[in-house]
Protein backbone atom coordinates (compact mmCIF):
# COMPACT_ATOMS: atom_id res chain seq x y z
CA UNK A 1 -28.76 21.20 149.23
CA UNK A 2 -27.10 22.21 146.40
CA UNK A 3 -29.59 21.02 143.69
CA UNK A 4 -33.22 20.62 143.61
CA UNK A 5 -35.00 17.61 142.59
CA UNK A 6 -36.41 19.34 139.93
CA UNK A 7 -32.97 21.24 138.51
CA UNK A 8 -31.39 17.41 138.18
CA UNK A 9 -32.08 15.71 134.98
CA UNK A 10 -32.47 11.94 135.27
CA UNK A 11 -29.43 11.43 134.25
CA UNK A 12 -27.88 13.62 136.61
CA UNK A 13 -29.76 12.17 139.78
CA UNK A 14 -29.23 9.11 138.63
CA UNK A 15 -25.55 9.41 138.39
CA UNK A 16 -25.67 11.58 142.19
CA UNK A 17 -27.11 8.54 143.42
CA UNK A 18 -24.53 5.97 141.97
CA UNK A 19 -21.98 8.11 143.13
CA UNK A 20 -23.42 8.40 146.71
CA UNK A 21 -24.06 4.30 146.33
CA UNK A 22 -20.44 3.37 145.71
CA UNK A 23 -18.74 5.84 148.15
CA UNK A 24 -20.50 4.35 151.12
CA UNK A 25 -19.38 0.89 149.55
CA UNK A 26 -15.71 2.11 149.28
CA UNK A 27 -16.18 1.93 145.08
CA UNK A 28 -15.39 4.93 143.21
CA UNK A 29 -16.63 5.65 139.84
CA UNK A 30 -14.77 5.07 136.75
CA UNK A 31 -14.58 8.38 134.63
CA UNK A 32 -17.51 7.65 132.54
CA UNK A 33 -19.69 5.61 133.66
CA UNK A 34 -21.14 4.50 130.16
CA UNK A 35 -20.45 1.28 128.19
CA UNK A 36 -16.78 0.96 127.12
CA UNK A 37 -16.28 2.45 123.68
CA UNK A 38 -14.45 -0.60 122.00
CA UNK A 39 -15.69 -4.32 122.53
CA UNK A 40 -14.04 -5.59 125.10
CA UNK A 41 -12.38 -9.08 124.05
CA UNK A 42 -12.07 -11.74 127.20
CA UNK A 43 -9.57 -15.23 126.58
CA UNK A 44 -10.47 -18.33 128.87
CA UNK A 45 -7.47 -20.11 129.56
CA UNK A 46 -8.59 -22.73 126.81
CA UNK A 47 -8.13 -20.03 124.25
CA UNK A 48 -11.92 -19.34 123.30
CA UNK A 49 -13.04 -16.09 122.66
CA UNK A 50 -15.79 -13.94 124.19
CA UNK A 51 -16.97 -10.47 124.87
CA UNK A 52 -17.91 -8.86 128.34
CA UNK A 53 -21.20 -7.52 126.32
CA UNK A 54 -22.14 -10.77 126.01
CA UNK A 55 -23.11 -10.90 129.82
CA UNK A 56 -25.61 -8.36 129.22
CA UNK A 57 -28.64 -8.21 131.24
CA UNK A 58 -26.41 -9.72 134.24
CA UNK A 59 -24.60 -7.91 136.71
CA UNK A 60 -20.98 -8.48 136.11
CA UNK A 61 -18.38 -8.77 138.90
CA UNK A 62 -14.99 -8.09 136.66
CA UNK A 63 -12.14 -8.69 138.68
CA UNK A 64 -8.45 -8.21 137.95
CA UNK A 65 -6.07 -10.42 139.73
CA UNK A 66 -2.77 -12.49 139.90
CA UNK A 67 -1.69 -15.36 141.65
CA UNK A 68 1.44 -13.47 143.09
CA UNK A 69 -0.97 -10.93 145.12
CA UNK A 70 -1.99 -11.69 148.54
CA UNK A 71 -5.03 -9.65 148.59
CA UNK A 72 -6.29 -11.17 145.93
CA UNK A 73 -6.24 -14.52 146.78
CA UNK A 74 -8.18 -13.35 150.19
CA UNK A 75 -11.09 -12.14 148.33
CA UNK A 76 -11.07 -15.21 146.23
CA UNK A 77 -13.57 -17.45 149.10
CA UNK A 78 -16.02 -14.19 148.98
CA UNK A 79 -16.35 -13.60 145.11
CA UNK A 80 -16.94 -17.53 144.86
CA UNK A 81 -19.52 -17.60 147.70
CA UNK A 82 -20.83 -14.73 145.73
CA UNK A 83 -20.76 -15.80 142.21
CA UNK A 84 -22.67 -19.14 143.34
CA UNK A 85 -25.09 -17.71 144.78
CA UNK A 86 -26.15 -14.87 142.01
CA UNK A 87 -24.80 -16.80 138.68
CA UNK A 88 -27.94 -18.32 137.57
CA UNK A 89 -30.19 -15.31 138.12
CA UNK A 90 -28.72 -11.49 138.46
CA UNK A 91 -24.83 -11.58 138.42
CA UNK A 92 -21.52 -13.20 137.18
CA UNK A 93 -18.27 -13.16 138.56
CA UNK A 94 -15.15 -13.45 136.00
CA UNK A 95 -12.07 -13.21 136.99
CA UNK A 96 -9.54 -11.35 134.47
CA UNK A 97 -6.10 -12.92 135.16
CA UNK A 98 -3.71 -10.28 135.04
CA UNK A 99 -0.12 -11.66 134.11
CA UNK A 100 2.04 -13.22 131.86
CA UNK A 101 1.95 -17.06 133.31
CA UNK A 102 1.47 -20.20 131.17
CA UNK A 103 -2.86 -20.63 131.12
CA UNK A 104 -1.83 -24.25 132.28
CA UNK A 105 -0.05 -23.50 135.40
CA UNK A 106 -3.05 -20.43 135.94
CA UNK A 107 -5.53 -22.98 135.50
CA UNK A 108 -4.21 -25.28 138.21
CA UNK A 109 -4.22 -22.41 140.38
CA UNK A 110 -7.68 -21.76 139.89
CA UNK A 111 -8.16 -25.34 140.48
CA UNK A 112 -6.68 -25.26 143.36
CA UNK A 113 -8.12 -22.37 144.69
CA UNK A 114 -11.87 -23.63 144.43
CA UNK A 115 -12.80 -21.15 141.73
CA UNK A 116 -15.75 -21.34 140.15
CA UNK A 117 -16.42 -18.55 137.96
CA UNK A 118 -15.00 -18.02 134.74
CA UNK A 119 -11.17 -16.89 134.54
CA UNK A 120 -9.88 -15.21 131.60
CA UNK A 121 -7.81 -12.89 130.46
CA UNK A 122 -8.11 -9.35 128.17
CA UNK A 123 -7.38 -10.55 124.26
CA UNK A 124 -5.29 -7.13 123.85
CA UNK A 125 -2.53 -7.26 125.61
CA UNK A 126 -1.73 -5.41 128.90
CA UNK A 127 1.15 -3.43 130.18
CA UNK A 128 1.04 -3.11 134.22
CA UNK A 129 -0.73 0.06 134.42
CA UNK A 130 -3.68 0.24 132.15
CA UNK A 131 -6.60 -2.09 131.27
CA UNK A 132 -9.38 -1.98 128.72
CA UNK A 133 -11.66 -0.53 130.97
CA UNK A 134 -9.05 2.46 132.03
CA UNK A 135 -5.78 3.05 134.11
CA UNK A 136 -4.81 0.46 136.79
CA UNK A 137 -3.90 1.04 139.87
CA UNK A 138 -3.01 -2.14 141.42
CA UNK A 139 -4.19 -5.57 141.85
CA UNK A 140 -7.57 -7.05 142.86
CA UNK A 141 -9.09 -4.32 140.75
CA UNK A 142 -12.64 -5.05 140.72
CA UNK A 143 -15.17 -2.94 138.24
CA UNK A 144 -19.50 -3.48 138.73
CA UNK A 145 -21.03 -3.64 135.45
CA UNK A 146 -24.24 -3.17 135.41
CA UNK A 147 -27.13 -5.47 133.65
CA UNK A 148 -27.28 -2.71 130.57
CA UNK A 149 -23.26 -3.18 129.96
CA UNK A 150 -22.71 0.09 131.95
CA UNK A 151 -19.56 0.58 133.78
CA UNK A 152 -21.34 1.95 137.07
CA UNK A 153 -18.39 1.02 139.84
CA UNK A 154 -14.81 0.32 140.02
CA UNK A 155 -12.33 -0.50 143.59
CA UNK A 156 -8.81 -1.02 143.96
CA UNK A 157 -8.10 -3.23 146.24
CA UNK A 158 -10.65 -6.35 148.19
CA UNK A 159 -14.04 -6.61 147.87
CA UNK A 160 -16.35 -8.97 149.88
CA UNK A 161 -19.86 -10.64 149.21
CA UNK A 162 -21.90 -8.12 151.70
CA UNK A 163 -19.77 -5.41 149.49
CA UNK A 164 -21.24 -6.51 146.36
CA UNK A 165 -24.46 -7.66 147.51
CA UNK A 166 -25.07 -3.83 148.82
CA UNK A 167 -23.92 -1.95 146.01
CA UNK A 168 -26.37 -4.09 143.51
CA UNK A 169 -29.20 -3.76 146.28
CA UNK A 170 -28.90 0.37 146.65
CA UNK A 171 -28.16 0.63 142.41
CA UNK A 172 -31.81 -1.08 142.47
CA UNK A 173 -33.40 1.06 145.42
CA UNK A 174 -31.73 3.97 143.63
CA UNK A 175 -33.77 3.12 140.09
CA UNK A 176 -36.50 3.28 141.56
């Protein structure tokens, strides 16, 4: 062992432990794992205005997607099954619609996809490679925030509901 118990602060074990969490989950950790700096301004496809910090106190499943990438429209069944069955107690999936496509025509898409969590998209405007919550690797792009607005998790590429469901379950057992 590198460390003792006692030579790790809190803070220190605590971020060991998320670390340890999301690598046996296949999520990596963004570079600070913190609340972003700036507000982070999210557009429903009806135009009105929110903030991710307004979903404090919930899990939030933030996922970037498009309706051109296969993968994404895989994980789509999974983060509905999730989202339903977390969004009125302990998490919320939103999905951040990543391109340049008329709301309308992303809207029927949604529609006809069965979603059921919130779809938006980022107020500032994107460019392919970075998003307000750091650089972008590629689409479904999924970040865990956790219920104190802290950016704990991020994954490029699918998640499932077991994925999620495991990751919030061992960031609990991990508090503890």
């Amino acid at each position: 062992m590198l460390f003792s118990s006692a030579t790790l602060s809190a803070t220190m074990r605590r971020t060991f432990y998320t670390f340890a969490v999301a690598l046996g989950l296949g999520l990596s950790l963004p570079a600070q794992a913190e609340p972003p700096s700036k507000p982070i301004e999210l557009v429903d496809l009806d135009g009105k205005t929110s903030l991710l910090s307004d979903y404090q106190g919930k899990w939030v499943v933030l996922n970037l997607w498009a309706t051109w990438c296969p993968p994404c429209l895989v994980e789509i069944p999974d983060l509905v099954l999730f989202h339903e069955a977390h969004k009125d107690k302990d998490a919320i999936v939103i999905g951040v619609n990543y391109e340049d496509t008329d709301p309308e025509k992303v809207k029927a898409f949604a529609e006809s996809q069965m979603i059921s969590y919130p779809v938006v998209r980022f107020k500032q405007k994107v460019d392919g490679r970075t998003s307000p919550l750091g650089p972008l690797q590629g689409l479904p792009t999924t970040y865990m925030v956790a219920p104190d607005g802290t950016v704990v998790a991020a994954r490029t590429g699918m998640v499932d509901q077991k994925m999620l469901e495991e990751f919030m379950q061992r960031f609990a057992e991990m508090k503890k």
